[in-house]
Protein backbone atom coordinates (compact mmCIF):
# COMPACT_ATOMS: atom_id res chain seq x y z
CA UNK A 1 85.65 91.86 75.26
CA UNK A 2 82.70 92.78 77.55
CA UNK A 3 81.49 96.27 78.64
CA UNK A 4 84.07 98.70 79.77
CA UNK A 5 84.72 99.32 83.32
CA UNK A 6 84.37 102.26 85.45
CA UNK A 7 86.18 102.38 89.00
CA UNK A 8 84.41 104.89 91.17
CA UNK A 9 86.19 106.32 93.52
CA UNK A 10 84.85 108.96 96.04
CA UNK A 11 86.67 112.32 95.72
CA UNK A 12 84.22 115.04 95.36
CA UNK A 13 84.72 116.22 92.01
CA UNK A 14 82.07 113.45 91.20
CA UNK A 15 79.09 114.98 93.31
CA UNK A 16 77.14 116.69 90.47
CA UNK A 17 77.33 113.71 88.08
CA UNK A 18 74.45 111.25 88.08
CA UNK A 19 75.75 107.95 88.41
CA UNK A 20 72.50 105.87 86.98
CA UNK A 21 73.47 106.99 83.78
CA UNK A 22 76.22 104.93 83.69
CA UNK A 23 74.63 101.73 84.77
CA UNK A 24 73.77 100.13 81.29
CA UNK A 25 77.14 101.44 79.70
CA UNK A 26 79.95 99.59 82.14
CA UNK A 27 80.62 97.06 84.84
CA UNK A 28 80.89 99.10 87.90
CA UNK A 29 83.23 98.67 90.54
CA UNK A 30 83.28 100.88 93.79
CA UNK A 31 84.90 101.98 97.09
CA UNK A 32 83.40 101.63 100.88
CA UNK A 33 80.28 103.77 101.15
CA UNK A 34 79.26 104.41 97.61
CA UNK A 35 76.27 101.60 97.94
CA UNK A 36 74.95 104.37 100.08
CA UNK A 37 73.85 106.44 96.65
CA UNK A 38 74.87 103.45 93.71
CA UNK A 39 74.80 100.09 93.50
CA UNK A 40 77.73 98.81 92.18
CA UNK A 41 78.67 95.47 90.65
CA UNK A 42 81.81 95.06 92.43
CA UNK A 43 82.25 96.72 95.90
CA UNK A 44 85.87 97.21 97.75
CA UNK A 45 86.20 97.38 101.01
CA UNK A 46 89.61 97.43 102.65
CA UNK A 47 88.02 98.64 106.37
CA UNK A 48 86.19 95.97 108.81
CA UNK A 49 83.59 98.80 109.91
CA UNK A 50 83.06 99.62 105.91
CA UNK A 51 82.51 95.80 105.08
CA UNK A 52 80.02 95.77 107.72
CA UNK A 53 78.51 98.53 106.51
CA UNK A 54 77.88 97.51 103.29
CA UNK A 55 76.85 93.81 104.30
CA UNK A 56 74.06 95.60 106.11
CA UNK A 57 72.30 97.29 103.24
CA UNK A 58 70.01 95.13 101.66
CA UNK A 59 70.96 96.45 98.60
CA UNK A 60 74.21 95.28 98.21
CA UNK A 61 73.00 91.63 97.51
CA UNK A 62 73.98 91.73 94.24
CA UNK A 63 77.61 92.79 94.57
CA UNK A 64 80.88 91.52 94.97
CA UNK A 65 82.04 92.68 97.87
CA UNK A 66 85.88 92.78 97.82
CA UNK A 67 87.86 92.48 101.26
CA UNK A 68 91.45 91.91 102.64
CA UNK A 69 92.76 88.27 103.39
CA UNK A 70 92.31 89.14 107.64
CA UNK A 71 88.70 89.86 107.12
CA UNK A 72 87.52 87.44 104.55
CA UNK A 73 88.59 84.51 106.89
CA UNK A 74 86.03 86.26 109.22
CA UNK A 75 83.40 87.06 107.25
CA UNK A 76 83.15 84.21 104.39
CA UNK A 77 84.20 81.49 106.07
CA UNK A 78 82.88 82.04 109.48
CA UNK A 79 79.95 84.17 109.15
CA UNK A 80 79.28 82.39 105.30
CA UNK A 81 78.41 85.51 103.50
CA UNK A 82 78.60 84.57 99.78
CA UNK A 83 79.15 87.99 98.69
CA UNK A 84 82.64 88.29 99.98
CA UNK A 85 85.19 87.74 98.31
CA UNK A 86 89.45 87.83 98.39
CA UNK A 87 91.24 91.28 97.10
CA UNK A 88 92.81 90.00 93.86
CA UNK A 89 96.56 89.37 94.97
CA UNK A 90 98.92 92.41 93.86
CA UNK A 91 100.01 91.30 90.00
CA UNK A 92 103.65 92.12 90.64
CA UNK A 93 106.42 92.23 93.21
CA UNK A 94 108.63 94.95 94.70
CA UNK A 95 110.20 95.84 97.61
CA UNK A 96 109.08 98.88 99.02
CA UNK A 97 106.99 99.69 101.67
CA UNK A 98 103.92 100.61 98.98
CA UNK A 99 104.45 97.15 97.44
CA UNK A 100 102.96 95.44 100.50
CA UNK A 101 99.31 94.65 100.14
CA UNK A 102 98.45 95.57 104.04
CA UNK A 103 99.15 99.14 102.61
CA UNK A 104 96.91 98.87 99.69
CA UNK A 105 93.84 101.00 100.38
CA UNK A 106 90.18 100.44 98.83
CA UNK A 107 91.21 102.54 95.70
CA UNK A 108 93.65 100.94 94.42
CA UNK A 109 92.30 97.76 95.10
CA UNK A 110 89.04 98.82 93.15
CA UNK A 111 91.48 99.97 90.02
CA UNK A 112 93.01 96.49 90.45
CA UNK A 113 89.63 95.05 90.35
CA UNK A 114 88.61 96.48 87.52
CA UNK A 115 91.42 95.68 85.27
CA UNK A 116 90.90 92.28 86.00
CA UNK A 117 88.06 92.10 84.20
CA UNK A 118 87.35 91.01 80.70
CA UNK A 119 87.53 94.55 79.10
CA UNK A 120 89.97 96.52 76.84
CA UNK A 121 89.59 100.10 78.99
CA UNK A 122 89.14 101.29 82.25
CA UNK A 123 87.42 104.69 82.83
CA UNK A 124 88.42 106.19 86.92
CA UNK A 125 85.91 108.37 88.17
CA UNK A 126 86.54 110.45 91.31
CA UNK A 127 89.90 109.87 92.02
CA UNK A 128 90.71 113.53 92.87
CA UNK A 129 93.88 112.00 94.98
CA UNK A 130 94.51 115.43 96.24
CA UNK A 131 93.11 117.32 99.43
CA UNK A 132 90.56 120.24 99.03
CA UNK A 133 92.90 123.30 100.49
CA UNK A 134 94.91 120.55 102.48
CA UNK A 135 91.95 119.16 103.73
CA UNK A 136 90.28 115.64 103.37
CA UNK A 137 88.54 115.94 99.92
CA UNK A 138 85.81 112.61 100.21
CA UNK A 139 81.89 112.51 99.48
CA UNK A 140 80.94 110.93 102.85
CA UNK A 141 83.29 113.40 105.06
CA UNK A 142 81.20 114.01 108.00
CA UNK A 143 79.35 110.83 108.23
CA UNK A 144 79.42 107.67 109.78
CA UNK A 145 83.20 105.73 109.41
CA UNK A 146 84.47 108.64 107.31
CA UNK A 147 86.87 111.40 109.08
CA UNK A 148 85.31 114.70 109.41
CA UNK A 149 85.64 117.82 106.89
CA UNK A 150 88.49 119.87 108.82
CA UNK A 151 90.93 116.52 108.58
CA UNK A 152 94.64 117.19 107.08
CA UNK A 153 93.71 115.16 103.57
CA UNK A 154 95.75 111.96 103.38
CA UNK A 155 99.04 112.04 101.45
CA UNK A 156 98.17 110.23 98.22
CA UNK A 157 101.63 109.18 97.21
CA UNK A 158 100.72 105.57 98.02
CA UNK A 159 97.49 105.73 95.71
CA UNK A 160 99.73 107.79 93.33
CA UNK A 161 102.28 105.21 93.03
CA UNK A 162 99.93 101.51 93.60
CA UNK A 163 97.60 102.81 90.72
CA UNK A 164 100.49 103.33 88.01
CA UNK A 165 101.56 100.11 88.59
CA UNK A 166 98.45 98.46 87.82
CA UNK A 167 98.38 100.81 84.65
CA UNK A 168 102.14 98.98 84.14
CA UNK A 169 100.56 95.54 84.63
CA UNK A 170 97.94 95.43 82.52
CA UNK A 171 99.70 97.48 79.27
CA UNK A 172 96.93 95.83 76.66
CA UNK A 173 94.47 98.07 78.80
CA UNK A 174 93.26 101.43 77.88
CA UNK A 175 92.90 103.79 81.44
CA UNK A 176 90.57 106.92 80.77
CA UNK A 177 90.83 109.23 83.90
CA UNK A 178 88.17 111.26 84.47
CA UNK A 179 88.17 114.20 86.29
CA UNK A 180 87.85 118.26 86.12
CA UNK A 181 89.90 120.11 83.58
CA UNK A 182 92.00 121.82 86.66
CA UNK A 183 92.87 118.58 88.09
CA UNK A 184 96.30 117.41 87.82
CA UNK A 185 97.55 114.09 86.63
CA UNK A 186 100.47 112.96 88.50
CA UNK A 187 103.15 112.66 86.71
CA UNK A 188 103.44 108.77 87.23
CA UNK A 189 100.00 107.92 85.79
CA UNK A 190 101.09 109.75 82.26
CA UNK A 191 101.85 106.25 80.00
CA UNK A 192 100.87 105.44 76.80
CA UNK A 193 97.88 103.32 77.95
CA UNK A 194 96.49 106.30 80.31
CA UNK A 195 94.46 108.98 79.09
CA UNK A 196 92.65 112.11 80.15
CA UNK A 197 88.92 112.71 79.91
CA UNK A 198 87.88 116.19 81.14
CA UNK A 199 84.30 116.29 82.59
């Protein structure tokens, strides 16, 4: 096995924590605007108006940059960027309305990313899930594409539910989520390949 993997996602219980440290240490893999602060190996981008926005930082040259099946006709195939590439497709089936890749989000995706690399564990990072006093809890609130800080936070029982079923897909995997010592793991994500790291 390679280097572990750490998913980065952008809830802001990761502001004070210097991402360059863990350059050397994992494969990265992040959501929409991180390349704004980090470069990250792998990029996910599940919005048009993100995927544009990372395509237009220079910086992102050398990452994957991960988008849904209606954009990547778009912007491989006609606009020939090499650096996009197809979501991985979802590594089970189901029925419900959460099953459905068009409601797969950038998070998930990354997670799914991630675990489909060659590595034994998968560390999340900033996947706070929850709204700050019922209100959108994101690094880039306020700024461009993202909604602004007085939004009702999204209701993360899609995340919630897509994420422990790539934990259930890939049971050979070790997930370490990260996160503050207050936070609460749902109770879906608490398997035997799942643990908790406190920062």
């Amino acid at each position: 096995m390679g280097l572990g993997a750490l998913v980065i996602g952008n809830g802001e219980s990761r502001s004070a924590i210097n991402l360059s440290e863990f350059s050397k240490d994992y494969v990265t893999v992040g959501c929409n605007a991180i390349h704004r602060d980090f470069m990250v190996d792998h990029l996910v981008c599940c919005d048009a108006r993100m995927v544009r926005e990372a395509l237009e930082n220079p910086s992102t040259d050398n990452s994957r940059i991960y988008v849904r099946e209606d954009w990547h006709q778009y912007f491989r195939k006609i606009l020939k960027n090499k650096h996009v590439q197809l979501v991985p497709k979802i590594p089970y089936q189901g029925t419900k309305r959460p099953d459905n890749p068009i409601h797969w989000g950038s998070g998930p995706y990354a997670v799914l990313v991630a675990a489909g690399l060659e590595t034994d564990s998968v560390s999340l990072l900033g996947f706070d899930l929850y709204g700050n006093q019922s209100l959108v809890n994101n690094i880039y609130k306020d700024t461009n594409n993202y909604k602004g800080s007085q939004t009702s936070a999204v209701d993360p029982s899609y995340w919630i539910y897509q994420i422990s079923k790539v934990f259930d897909s890939f049971p050979d995997t070790t997930f370490n989520i990260i996160n503050k010592p207050f936070w609460k793991m749902p109770l879906e994500w608490q398997k035997n390949n799942v643990k908790r790291v406190d920062i």
